[in-house]
Protein backbone atom coordinates (compact mmCIF):
# COMPACT_ATOMS: atom_id res chain seq x y z
CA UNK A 1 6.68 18.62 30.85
CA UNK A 2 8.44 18.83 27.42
CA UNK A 3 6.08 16.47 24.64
CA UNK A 4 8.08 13.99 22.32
CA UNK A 5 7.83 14.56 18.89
CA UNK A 6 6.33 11.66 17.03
CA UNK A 7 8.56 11.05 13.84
CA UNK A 8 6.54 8.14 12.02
CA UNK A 9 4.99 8.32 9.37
CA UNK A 10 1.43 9.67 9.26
CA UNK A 11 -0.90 7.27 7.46
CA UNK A 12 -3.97 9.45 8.34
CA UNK A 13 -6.90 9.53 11.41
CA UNK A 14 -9.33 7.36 12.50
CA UNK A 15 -11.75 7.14 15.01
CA UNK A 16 -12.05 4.62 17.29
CA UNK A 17 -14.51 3.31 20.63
CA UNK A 18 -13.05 1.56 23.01
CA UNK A 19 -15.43 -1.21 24.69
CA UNK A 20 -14.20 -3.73 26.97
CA UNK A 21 -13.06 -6.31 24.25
CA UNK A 22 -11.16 -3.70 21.69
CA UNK A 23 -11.51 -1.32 19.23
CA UNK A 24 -14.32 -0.41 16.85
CA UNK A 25 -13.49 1.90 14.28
CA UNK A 26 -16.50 4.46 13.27
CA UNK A 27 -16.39 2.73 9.51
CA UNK A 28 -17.67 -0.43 11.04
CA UNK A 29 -20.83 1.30 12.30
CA UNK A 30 -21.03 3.14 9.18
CA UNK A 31 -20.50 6.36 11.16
CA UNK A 32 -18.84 7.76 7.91
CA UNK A 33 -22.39 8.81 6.77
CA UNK A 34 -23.11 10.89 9.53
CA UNK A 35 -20.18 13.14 8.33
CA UNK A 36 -20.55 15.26 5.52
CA UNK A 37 -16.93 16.65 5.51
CA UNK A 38 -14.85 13.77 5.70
CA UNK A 39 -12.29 12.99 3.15
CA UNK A 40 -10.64 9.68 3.25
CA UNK A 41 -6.64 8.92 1.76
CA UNK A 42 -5.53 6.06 -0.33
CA UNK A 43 -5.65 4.07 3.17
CA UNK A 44 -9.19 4.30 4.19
CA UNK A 45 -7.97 6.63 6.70
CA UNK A 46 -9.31 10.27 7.58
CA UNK A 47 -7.20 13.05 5.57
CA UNK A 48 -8.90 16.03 7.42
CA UNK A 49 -7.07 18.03 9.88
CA UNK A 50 -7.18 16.47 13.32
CA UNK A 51 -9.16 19.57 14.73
CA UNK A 52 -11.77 18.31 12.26
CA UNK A 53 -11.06 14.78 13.22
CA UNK A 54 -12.23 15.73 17.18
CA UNK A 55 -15.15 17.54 15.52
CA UNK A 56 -16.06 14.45 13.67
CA UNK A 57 -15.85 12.35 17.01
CA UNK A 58 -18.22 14.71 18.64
CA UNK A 59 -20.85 14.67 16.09
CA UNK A 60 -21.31 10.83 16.53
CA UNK A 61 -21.28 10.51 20.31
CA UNK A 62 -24.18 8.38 21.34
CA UNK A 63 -24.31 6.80 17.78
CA UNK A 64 -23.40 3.38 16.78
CA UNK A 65 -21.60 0.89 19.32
CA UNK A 66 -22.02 2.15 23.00
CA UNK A 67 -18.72 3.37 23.13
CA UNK A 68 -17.08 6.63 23.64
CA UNK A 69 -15.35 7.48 20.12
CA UNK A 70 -11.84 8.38 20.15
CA UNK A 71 -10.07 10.32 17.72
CA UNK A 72 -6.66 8.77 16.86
CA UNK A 73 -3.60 9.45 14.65
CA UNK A 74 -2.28 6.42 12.91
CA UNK A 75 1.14 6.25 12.12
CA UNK A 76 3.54 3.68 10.16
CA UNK A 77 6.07 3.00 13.37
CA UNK A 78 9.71 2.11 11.75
């Protein structure tokens, strides 16, 4: 199956847990601490690469909101 290329406009990464209301983001839980590599942009957002990103999202399993974090790339959709 051929992928689609995504042409918006990278903002940066976040990760997110899904519960059954919505989203938390790891911020919110101050999961930020728990990373010592993490480098955020000018939009709060996570600049690493997103290999780092699913790193990140694996170090804070079971931590925080009972959720299963999610890494995610956030786009600007035009």
């Amino acid at each position: 199956m051929l992928k689609e290329l995504d042409r918006n406009i990278m903002l940066g990464y976040d990760i997110l847990g899904w519960d059954f209301s919505g989203f938390h983001t790891f911020l919110c839980n101050s999961l930020h601490k728990e990373l010592e590599l993490v480098r955020f942009n000018k939009h709060c957002l996570i600049e690493n690469d997103f290999e780092d990103v699913q790193n990140f999202a694996m170090q804070i399993r079971d931590k925080g909101e009972p959720v299963e974090w999610i890494p995610c790339r956030i786009a600007r959709c035009e």
